[in-house]
PDB file of N, CA and C in Angstrom:
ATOM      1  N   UNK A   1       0.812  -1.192   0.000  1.00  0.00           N
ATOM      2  CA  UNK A   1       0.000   0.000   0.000  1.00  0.00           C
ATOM      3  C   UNK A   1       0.860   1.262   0.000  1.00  0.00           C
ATOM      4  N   UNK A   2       1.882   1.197   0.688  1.00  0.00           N
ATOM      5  CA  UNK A   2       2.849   2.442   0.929  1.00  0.00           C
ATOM      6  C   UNK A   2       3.433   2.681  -0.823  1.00  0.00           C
ATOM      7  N   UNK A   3       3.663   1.554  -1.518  1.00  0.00           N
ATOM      8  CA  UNK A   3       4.106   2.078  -2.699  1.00  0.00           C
ATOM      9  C   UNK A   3       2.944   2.389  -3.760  1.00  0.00           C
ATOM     10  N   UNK A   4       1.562   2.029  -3.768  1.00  0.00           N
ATOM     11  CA  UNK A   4       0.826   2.854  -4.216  1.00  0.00           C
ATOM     12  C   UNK A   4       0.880   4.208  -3.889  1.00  0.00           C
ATOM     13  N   UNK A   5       0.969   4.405  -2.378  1.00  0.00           N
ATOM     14  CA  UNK A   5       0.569   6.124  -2.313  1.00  0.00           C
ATOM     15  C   UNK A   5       2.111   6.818  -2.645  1.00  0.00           C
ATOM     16  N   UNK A   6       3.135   6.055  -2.611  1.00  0.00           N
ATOM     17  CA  UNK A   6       4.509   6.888  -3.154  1.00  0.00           C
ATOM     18  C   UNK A   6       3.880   7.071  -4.666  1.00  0.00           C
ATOM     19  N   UNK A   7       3.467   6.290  -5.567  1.00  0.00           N
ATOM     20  CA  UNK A   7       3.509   6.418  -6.942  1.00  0.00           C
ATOM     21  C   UNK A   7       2.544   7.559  -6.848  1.00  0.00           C
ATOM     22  N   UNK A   8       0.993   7.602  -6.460  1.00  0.00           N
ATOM     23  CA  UNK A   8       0.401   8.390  -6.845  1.00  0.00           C
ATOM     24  C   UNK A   8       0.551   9.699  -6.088  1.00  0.00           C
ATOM     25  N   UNK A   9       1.015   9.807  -5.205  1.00  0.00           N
ATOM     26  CA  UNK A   9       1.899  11.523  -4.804  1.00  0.00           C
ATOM     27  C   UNK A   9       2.633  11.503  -5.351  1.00  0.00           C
ATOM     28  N   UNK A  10       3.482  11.165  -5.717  1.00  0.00           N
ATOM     29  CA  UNK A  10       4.680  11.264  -6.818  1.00  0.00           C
ATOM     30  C   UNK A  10       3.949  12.157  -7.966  1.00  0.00           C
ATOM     31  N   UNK A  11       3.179  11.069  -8.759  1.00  0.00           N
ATOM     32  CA  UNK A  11       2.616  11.540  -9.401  1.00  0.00           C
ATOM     33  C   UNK A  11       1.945  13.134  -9.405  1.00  0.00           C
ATOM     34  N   UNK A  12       1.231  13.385  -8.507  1.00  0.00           N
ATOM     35  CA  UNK A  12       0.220  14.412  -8.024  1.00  0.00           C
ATOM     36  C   UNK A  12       1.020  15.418  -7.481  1.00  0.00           C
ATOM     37  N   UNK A  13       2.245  15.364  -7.065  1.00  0.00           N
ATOM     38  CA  UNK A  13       3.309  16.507  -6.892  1.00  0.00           C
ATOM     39  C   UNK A  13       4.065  16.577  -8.203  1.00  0.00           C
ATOM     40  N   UNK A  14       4.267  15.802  -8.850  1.00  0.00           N
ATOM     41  CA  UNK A  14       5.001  16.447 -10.199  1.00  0.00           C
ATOM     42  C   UNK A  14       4.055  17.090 -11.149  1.00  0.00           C
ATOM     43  N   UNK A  15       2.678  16.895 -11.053  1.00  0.00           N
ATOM     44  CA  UNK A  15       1.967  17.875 -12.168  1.00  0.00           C
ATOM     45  C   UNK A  15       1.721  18.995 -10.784  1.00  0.00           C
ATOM     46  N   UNK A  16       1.816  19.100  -9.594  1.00  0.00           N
ATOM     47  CA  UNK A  16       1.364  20.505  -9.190  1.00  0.00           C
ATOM     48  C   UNK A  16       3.280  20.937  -9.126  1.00  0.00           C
ATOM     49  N   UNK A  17       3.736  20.334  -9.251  1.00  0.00           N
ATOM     50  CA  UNK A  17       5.576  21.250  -9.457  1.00  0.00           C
ATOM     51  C   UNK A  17       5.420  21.767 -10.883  1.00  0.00           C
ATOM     52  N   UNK A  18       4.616  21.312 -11.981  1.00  0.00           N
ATOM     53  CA  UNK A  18       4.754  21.867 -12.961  1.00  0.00           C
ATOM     54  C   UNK A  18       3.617  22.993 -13.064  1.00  0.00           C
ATOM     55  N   UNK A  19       2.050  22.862 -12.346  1.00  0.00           N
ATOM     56  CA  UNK A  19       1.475  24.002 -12.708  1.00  0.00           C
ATOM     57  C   UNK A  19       2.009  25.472 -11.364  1.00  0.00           C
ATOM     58  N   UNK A  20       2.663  24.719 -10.518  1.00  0.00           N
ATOM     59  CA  UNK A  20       3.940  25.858  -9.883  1.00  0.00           C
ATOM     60  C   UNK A  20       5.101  26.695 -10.521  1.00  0.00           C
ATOM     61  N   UNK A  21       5.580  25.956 -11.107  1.00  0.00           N
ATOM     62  CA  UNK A  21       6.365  26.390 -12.596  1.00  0.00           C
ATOM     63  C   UNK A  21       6.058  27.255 -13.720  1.00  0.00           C
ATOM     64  N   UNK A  22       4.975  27.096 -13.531  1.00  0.00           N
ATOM     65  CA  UNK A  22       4.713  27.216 -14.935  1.00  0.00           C
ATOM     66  C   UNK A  22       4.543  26.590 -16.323  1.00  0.00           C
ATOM     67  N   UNK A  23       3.918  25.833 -15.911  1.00  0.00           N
ATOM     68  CA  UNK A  23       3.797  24.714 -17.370  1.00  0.00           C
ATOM     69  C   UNK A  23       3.019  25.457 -18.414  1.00  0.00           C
ATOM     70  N   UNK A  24       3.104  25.922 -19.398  1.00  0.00           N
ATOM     71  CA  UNK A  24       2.765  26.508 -20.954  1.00  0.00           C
ATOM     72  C   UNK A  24       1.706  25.824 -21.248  1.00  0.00           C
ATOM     73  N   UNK A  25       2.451  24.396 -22.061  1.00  0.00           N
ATOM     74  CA  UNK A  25       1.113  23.646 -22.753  1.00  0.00           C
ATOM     75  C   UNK A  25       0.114  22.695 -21.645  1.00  0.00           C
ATOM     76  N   UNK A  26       0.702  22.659 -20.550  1.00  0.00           N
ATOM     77  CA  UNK A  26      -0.261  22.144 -19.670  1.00  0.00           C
ATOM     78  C   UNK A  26      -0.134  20.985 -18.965  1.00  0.00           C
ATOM     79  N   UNK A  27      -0.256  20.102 -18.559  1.00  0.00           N
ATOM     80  CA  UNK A  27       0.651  19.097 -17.731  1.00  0.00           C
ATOM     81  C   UNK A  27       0.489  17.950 -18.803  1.00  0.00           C
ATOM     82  N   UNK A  28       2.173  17.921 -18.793  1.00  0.00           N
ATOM     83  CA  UNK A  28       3.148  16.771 -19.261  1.00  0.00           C
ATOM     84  C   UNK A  28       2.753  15.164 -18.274  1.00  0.00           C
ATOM     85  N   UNK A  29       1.807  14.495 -18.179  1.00  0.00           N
ATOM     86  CA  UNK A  29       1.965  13.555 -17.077  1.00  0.00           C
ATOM     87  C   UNK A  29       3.617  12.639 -16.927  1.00  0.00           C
ATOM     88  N   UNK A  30       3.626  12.372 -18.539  1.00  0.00           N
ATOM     89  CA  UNK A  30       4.876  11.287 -18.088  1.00  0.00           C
ATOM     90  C   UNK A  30       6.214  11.925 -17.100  1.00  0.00           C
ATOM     91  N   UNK A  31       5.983  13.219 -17.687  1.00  0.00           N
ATOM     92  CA  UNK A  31       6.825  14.146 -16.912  1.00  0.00           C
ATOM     93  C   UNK A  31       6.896  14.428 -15.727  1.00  0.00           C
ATOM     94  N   UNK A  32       5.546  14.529 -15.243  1.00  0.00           N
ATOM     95  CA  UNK A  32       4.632  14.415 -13.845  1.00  0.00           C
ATOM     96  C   UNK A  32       5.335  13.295 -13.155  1.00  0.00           C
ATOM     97  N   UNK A  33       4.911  12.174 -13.891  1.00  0.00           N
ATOM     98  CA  UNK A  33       5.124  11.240 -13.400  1.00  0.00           C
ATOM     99  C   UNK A  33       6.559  10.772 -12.800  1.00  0.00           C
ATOM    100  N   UNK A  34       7.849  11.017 -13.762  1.00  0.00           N
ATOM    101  CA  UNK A  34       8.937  10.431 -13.925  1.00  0.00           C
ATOM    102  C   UNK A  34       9.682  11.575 -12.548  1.00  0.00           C
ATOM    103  N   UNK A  35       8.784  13.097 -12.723  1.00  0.00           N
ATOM    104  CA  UNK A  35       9.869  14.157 -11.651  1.00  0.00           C
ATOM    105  C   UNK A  35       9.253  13.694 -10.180  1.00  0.00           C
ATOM    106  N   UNK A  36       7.918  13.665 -10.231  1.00  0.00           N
ATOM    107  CA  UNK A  36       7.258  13.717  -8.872  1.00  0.00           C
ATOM    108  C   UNK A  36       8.075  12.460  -8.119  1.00  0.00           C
ATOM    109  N   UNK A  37       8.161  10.984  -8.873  1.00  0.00           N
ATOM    110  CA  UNK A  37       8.986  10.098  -8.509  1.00  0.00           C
ATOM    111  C   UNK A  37       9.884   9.951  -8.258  1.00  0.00           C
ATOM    112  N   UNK A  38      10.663  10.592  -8.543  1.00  0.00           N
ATOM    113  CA  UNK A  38      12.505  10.683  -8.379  1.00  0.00           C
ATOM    114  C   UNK A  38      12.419  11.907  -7.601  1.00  0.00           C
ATOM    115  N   UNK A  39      12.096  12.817  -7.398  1.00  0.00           N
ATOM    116  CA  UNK A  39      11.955  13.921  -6.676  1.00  0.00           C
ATOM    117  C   UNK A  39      11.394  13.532  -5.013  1.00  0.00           C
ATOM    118  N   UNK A  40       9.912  12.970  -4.829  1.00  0.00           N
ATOM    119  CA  UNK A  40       9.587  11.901  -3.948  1.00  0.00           C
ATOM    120  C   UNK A  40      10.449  11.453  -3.379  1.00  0.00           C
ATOM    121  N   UNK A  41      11.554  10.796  -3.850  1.00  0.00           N
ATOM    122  CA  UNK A  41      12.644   9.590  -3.736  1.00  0.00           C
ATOM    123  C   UNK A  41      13.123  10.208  -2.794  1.00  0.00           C
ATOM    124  N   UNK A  42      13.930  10.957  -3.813  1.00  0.00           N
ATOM    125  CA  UNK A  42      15.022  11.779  -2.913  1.00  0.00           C
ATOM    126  C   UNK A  42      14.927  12.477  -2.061  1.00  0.00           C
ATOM    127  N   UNK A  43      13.904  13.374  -2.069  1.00  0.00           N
ATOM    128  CA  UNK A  43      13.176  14.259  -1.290  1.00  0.00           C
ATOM    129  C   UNK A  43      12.675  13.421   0.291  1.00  0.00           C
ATOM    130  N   UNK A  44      11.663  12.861  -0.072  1.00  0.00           N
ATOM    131  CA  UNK A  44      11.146  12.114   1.471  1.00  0.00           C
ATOM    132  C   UNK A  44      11.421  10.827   1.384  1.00  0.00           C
ATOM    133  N   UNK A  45      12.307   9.897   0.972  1.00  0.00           N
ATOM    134  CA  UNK A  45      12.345   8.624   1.140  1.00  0.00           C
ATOM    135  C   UNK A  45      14.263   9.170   1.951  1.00  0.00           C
ATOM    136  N   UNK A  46      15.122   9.824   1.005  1.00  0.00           N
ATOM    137  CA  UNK A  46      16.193   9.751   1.794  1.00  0.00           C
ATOM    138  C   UNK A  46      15.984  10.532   3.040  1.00  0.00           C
ATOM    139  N   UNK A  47      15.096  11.723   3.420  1.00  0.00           N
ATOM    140  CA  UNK A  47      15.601  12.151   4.521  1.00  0.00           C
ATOM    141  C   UNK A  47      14.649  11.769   5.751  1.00  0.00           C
ATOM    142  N   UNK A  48      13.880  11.151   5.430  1.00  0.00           N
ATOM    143  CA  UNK A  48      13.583   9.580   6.343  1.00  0.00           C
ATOM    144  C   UNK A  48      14.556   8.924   6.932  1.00  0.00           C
ATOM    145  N   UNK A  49      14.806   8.561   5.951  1.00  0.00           N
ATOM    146  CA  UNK A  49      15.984   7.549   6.429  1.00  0.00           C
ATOM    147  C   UNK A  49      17.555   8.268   6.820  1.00  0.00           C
ATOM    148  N   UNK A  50      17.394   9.503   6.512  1.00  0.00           N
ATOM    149  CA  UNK A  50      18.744   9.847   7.189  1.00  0.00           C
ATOM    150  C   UNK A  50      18.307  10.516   8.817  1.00  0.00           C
ATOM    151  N   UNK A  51      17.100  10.951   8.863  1.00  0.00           N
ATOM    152  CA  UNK A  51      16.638  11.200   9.760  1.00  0.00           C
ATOM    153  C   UNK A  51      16.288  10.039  11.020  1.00  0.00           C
ATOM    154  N   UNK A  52      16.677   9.200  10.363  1.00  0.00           N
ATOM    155  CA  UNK A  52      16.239   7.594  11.041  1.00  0.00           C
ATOM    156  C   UNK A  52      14.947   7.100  11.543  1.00  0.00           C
ATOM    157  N   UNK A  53      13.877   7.775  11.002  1.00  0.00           N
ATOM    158  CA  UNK A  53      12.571   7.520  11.851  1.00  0.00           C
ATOM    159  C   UNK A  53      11.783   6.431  10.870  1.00  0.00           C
ATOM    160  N   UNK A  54      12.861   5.737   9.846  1.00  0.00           N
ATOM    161  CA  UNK A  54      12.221   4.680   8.973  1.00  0.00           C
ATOM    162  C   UNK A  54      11.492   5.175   7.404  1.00  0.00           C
ATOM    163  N   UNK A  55      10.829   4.414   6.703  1.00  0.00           N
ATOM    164  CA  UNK A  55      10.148   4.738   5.848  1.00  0.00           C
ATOM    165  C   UNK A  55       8.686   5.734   6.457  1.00  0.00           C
ATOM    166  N   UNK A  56       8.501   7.318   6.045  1.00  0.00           N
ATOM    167  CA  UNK A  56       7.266   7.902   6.115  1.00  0.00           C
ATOM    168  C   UNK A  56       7.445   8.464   5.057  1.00  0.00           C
ATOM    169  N   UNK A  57       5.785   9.033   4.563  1.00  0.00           N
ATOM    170  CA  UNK A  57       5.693  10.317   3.639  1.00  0.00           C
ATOM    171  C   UNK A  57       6.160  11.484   4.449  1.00  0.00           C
ATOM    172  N   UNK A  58       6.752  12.237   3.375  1.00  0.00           N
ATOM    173  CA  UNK A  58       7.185  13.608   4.413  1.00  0.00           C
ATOM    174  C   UNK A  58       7.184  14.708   2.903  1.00  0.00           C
ATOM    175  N   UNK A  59       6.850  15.874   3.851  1.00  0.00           N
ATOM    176  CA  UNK A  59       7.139  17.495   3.113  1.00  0.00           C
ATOM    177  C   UNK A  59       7.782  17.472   2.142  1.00  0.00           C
ATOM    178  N   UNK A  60       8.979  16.787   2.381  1.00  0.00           N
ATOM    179  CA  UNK A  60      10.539  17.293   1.773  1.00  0.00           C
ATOM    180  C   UNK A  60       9.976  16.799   0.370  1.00  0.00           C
ATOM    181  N   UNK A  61       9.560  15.541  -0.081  1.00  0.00           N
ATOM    182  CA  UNK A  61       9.073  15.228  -1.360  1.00  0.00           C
ATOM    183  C   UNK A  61       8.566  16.039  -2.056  1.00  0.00           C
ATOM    184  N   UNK A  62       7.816  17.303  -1.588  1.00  0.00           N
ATOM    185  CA  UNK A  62       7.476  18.269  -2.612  1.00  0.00           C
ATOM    186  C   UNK A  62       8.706  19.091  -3.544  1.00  0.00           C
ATOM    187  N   UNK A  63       9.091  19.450  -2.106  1.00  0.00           N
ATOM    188  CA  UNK A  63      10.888  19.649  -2.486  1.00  0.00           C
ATOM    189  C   UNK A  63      11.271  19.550  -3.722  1.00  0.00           C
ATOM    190  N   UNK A  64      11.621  17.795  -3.271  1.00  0.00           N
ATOM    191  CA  UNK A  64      12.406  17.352  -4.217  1.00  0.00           C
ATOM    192  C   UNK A  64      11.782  17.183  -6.003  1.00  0.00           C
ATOM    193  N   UNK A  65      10.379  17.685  -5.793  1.00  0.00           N
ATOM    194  CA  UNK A  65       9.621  17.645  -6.844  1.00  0.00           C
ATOM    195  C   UNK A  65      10.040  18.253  -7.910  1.00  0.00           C
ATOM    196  N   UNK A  66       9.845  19.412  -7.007  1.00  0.00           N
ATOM    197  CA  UNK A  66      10.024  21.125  -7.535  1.00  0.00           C
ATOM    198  C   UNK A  66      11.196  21.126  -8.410  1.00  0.00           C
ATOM    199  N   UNK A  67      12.181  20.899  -7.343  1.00  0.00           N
ATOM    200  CA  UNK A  67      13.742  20.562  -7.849  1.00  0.00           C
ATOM    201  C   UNK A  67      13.963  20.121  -9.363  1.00  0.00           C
ATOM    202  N   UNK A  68      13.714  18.805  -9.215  1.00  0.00           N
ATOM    203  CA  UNK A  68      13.850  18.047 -10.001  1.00  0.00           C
ATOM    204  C   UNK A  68      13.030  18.110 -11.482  1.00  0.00           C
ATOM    205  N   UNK A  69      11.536  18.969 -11.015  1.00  0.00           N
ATOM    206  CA  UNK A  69      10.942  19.569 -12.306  1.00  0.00           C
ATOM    207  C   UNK A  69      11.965  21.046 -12.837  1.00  0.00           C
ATOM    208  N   UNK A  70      11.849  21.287 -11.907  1.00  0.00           N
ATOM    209  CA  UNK A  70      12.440  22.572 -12.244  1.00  0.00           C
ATOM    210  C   UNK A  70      13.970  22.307 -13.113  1.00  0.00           C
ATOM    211  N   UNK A  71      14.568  21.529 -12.808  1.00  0.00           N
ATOM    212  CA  UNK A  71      15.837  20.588 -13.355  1.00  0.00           C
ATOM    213  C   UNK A  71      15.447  20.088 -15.114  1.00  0.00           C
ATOM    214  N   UNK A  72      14.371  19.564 -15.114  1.00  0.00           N
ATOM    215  CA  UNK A  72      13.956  19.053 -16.172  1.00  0.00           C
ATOM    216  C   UNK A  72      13.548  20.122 -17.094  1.00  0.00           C
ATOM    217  N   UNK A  73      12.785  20.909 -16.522  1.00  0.00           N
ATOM    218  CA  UNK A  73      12.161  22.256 -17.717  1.00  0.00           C
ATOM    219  C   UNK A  73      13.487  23.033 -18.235  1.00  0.00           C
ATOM    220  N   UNK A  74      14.459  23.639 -17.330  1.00  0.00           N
ATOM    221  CA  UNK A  74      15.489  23.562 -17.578  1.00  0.00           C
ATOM    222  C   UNK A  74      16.655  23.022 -18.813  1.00  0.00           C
ATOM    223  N   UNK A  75      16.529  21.704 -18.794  1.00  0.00           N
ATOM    224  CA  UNK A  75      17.185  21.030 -19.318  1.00  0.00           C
ATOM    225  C   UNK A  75      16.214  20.933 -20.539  1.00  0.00           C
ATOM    226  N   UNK A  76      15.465  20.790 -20.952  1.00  0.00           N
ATOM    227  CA  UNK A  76      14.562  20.963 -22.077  1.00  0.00           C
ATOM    228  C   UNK A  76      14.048  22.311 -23.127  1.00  0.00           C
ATOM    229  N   UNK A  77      14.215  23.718 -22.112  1.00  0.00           N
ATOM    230  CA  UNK A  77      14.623  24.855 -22.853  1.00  0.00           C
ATOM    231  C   UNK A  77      15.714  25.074 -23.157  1.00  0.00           C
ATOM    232  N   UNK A  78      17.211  24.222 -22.574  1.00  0.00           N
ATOM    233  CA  UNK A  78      18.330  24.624 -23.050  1.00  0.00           C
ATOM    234  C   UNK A  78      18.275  23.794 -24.227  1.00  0.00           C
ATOM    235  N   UNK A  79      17.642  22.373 -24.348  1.00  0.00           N
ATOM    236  CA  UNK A  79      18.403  21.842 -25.438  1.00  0.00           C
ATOM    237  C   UNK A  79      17.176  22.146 -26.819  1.00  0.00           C
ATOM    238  N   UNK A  80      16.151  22.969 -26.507  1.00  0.00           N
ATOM    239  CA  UNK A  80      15.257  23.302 -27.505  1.00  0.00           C
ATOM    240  C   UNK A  80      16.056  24.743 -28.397  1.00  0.00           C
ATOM    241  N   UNK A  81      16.852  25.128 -27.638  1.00  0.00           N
ATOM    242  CA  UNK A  81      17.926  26.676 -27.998  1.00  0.00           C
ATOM    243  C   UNK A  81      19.283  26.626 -28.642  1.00  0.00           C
TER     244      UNK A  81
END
Protein backbone atom coordinates (compact mmCIF):
# COMPACT_ATOMS: atom_id res chain seq x y z
CA UNK A 1 0.00 0.00 0.00
CA UNK A 2 2.85 2.44 0.93
CA UNK A 3 4.11 2.08 -2.70
CA UNK A 4 0.83 2.85 -4.22
CA UNK A 5 0.57 6.12 -2.31
CA UNK A 6 4.51 6.89 -3.15
CA UNK A 7 3.51 6.42 -6.94
CA UNK A 8 0.40 8.39 -6.85
CA UNK A 9 1.90 11.52 -4.80
CA UNK A 10 4.68 11.26 -6.82
CA UNK A 11 2.62 11.54 -9.40
CA UNK A 12 0.22 14.41 -8.02
CA UNK A 13 3.31 16.51 -6.89
CA UNK A 14 5.00 16.45 -10.20
CA UNK A 15 1.97 17.87 -12.17
CA UNK A 16 1.36 20.51 -9.19
CA UNK A 17 5.58 21.25 -9.46
CA UNK A 18 4.75 21.87 -12.96
CA UNK A 19 1.47 24.00 -12.71
CA UNK A 20 3.94 25.86 -9.88
CA UNK A 21 6.37 26.39 -12.60
CA UNK A 22 4.71 27.22 -14.94
CA UNK A 23 3.80 24.71 -17.37
CA UNK A 24 2.76 26.51 -20.95
CA UNK A 25 1.11 23.65 -22.75
CA UNK A 26 -0.26 22.14 -19.67
CA UNK A 27 0.65 19.10 -17.73
CA UNK A 28 3.15 16.77 -19.26
CA UNK A 29 1.96 13.56 -17.08
CA UNK A 30 4.88 11.29 -18.09
CA UNK A 31 6.83 14.15 -16.91
CA UNK A 32 4.63 14.42 -13.85
CA UNK A 33 5.12 11.24 -13.40
CA UNK A 34 8.94 10.43 -13.93
CA UNK A 35 9.87 14.16 -11.65
CA UNK A 36 7.26 13.72 -8.87
CA UNK A 37 8.99 10.10 -8.51
CA UNK A 38 12.51 10.68 -8.38
CA UNK A 39 11.96 13.92 -6.68
CA UNK A 40 9.59 11.90 -3.95
CA UNK A 41 12.64 9.59 -3.74
CA UNK A 42 15.02 11.78 -2.91
CA UNK A 43 13.18 14.26 -1.29
CA UNK A 44 11.15 12.11 1.47
CA UNK A 45 12.34 8.62 1.14
CA UNK A 46 16.19 9.75 1.79
CA UNK A 47 15.60 12.15 4.52
CA UNK A 48 13.58 9.58 6.34
CA UNK A 49 15.98 7.55 6.43
CA UNK A 50 18.74 9.85 7.19
CA UNK A 51 16.64 11.20 9.76
CA UNK A 52 16.24 7.59 11.04
CA UNK A 53 12.57 7.52 11.85
CA UNK A 54 12.22 4.68 8.97
CA UNK A 55 10.15 4.74 5.85
CA UNK A 56 7.27 7.90 6.11
CA UNK A 57 5.69 10.32 3.64
CA UNK A 58 7.19 13.61 4.41
CA UNK A 59 7.14 17.50 3.11
CA UNK A 60 10.54 17.29 1.77
CA UNK A 61 9.07 15.23 -1.36
CA UNK A 62 7.48 18.27 -2.61
CA UNK A 63 10.89 19.65 -2.49
CA UNK A 64 12.41 17.35 -4.22
CA UNK A 65 9.62 17.64 -6.84
CA UNK A 66 10.02 21.13 -7.53
CA UNK A 67 13.74 20.56 -7.85
CA UNK A 68 13.85 18.05 -10.00
CA UNK A 69 10.94 19.57 -12.31
CA UNK A 70 12.44 22.57 -12.24
CA UNK A 71 15.84 20.59 -13.36
CA UNK A 72 13.96 19.05 -16.17
CA UNK A 73 12.16 22.26 -17.72
CA UNK A 74 15.49 23.56 -17.58
CA UNK A 75 17.19 21.03 -19.32
CA UNK A 76 14.56 20.96 -22.08
CA UNK A 77 14.62 24.86 -22.85
CA UNK A 78 18.33 24.62 -23.05
CA UNK A 79 18.40 21.84 -25.44
CA UNK A 80 15.26 23.30 -27.50
CA UNK A 81 17.93 26.68 -28.00
Amino acid sequence: MLIIGLILSGMLVGAAAQVILGARRGINWPVAFGCGLGGSFVGGLLSSLVSGDGIELRPAGLIGSLIVTLGWMWWKGRAAS
